[in-house]
N, C-alpha and C. Protein backbone atom coordinates (compact mmCIF):
# COMPACT_ATOMS: atom_id res chain seq x y z
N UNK A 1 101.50 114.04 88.33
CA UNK A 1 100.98 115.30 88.76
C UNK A 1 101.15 115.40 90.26
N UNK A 2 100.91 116.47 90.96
CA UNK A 2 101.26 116.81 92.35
C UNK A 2 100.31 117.02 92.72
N UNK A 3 99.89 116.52 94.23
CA UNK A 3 99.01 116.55 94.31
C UNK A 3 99.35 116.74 95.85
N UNK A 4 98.67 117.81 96.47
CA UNK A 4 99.18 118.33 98.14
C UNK A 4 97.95 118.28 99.25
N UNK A 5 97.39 117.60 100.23
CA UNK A 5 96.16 117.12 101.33
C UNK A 5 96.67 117.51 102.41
N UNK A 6 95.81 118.50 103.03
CA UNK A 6 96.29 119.27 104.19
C UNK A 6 94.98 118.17 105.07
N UNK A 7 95.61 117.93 105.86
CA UNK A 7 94.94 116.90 107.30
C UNK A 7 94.64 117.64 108.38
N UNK A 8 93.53 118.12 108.61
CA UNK A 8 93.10 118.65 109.69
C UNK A 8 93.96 118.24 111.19
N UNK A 9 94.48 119.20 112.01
CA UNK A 9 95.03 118.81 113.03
C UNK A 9 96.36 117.95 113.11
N UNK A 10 96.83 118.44 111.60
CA UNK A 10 98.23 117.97 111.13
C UNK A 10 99.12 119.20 111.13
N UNK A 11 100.37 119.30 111.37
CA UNK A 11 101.10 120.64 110.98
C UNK A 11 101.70 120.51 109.80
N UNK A 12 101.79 119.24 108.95
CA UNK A 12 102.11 119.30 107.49
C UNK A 12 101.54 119.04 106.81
N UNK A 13 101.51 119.47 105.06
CA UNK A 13 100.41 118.63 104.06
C UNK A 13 101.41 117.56 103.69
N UNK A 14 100.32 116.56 102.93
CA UNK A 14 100.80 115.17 102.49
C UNK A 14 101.16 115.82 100.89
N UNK A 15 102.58 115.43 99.96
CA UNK A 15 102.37 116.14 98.86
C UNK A 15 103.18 114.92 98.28
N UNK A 16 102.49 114.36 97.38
CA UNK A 16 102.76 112.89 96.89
C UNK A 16 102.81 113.31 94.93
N UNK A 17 103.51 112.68 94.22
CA UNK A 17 103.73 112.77 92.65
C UNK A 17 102.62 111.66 92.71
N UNK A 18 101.62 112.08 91.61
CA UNK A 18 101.21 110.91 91.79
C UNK A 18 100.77 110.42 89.66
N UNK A 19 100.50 109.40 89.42
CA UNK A 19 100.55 109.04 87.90
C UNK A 19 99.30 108.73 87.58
N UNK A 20 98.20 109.11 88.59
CA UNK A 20 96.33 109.38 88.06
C UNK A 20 96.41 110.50 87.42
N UNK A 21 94.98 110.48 86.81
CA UNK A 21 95.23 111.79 85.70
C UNK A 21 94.29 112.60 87.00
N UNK A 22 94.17 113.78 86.46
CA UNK A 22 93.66 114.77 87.43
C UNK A 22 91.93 114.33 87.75
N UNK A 23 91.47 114.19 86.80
CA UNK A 23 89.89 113.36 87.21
C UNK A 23 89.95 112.36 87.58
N UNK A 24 90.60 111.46 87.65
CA UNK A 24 90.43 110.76 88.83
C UNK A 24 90.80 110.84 90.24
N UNK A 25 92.30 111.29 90.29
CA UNK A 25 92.40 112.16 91.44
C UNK A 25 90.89 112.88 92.02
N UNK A 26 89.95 113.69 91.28
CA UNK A 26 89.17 114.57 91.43
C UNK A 26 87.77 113.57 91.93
N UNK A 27 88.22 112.59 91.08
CA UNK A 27 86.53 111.43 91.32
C UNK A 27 87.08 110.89 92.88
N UNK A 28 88.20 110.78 93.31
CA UNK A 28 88.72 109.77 94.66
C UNK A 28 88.03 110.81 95.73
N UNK A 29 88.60 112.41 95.05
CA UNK A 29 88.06 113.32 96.04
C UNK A 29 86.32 113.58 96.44
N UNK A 30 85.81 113.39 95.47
CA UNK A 30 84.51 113.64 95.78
C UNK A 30 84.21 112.73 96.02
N UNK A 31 84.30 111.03 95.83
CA UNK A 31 83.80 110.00 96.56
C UNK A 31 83.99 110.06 98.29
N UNK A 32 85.12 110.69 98.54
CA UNK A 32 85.47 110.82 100.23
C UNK A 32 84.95 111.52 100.75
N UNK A 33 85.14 112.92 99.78
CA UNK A 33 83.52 114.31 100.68
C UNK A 33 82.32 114.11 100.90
N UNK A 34 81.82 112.97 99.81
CA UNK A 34 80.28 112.66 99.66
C UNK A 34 80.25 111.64 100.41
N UNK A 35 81.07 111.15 101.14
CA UNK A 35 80.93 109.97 102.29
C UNK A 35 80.29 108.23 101.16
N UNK A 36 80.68 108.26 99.97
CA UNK A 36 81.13 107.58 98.99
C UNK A 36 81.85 106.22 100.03
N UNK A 37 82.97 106.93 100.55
CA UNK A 37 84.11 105.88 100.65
C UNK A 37 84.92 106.71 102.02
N UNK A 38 85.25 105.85 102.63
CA UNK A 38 85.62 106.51 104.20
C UNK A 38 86.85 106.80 103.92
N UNK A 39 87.58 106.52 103.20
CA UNK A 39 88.89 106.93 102.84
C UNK A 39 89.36 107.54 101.64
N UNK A 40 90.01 108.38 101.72
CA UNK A 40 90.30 109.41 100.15
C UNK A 40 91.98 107.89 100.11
N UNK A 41 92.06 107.17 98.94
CA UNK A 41 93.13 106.54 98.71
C UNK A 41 93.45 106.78 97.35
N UNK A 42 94.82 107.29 97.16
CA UNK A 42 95.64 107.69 96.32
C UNK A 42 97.03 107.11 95.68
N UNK A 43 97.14 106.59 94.88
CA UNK A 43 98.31 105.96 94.17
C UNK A 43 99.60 106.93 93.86
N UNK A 44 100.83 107.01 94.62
CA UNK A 44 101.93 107.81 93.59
C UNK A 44 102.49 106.81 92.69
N UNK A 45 103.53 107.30 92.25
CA UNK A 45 104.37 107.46 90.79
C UNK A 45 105.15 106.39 91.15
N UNK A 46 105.47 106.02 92.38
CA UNK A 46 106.04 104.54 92.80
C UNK A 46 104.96 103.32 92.87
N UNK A 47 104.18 103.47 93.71
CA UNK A 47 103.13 102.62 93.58
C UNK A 47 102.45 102.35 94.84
N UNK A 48 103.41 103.35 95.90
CA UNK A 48 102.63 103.06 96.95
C UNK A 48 100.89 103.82 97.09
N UNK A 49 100.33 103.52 98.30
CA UNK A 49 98.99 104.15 98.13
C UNK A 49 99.10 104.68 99.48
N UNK A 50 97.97 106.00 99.28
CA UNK A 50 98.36 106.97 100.56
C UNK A 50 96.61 107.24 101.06
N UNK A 51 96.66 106.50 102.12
CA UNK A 51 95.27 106.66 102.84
C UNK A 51 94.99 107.60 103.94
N UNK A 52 94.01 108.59 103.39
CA UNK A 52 93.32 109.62 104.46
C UNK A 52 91.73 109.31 105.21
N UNK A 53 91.61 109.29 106.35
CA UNK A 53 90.80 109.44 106.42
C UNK A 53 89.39 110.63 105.76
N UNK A 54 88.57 110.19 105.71
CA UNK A 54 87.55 111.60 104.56
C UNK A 54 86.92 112.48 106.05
N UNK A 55 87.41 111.71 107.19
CA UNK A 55 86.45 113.44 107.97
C UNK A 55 87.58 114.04 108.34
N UNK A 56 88.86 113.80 108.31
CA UNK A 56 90.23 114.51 108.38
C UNK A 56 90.91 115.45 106.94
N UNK A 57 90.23 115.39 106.13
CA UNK A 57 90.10 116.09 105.38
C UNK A 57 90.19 117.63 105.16
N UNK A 58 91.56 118.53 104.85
CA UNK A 58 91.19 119.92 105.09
C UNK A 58 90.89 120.44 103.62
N UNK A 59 91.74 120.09 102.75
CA UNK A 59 91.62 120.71 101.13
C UNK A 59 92.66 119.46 100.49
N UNK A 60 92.28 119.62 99.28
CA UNK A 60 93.42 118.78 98.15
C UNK A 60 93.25 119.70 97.07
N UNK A 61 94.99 119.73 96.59
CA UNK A 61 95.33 120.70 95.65
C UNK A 61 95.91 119.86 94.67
N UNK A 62 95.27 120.22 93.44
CA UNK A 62 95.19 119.50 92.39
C UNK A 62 96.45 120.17 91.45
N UNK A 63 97.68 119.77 91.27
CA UNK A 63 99.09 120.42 90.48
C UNK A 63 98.47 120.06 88.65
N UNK A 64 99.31 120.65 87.74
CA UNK A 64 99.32 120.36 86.59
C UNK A 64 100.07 118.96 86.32
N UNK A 65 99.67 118.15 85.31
CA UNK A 65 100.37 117.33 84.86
C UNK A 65 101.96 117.71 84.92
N UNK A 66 102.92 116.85 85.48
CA UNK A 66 104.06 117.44 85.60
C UNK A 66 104.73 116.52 84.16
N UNK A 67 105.61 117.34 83.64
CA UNK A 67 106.12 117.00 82.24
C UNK A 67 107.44 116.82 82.36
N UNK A 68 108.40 115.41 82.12
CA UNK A 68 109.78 114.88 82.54
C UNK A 68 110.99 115.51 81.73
N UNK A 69 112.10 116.47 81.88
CA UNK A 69 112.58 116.96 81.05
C UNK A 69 113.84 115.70 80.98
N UNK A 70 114.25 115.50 79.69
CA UNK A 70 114.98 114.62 79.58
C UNK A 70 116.42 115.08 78.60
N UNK A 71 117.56 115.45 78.82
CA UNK A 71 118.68 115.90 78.32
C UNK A 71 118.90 116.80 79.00
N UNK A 72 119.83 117.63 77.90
CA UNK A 72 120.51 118.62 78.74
C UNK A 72 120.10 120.33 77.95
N UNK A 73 120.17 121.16 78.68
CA UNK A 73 119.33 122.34 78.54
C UNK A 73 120.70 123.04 78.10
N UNK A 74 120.15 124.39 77.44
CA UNK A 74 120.97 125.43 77.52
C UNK A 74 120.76 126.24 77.89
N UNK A 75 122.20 126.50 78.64
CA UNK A 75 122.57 127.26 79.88
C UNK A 75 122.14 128.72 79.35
């Protein structure tokens, strides 16, 4: 799923594939807003992990499960 973190006082968002399902994505997020955990940390689809600070925090946008098309389509 896609998942896009705009960083306060950044001019780009962070937009990472990532292979959590959307609630947990959603549980990482509210552990960082609720001062839970000082860092919002996120796993992509490779395996790296992507650490934000939680008071740099502007929004996280939660994508649909993204679904792998595999063959060939018609044109």
């Amino acid at each position: 799923m896609e998942v896009k973190i705009g960083v306060q006082h950044a001019p780009r968002e962070i937009v990472l594939e990532s292979a959590q399902s959307a609630e947990e994505v959603e549980g990482a997020v509210g552990d960082a807003l609720s001062g839970k955990s000082p860092l919002l940390s996120l796993v992509d689809e490779h395996g790296r992990k992507v650490l934000v600070p939680s008071d740099r925090l502007a929004y996280v946008e939660i994508g649909e499960q993204s679904v792998r098309k595999v063959g060939f389509g018609a044109l």
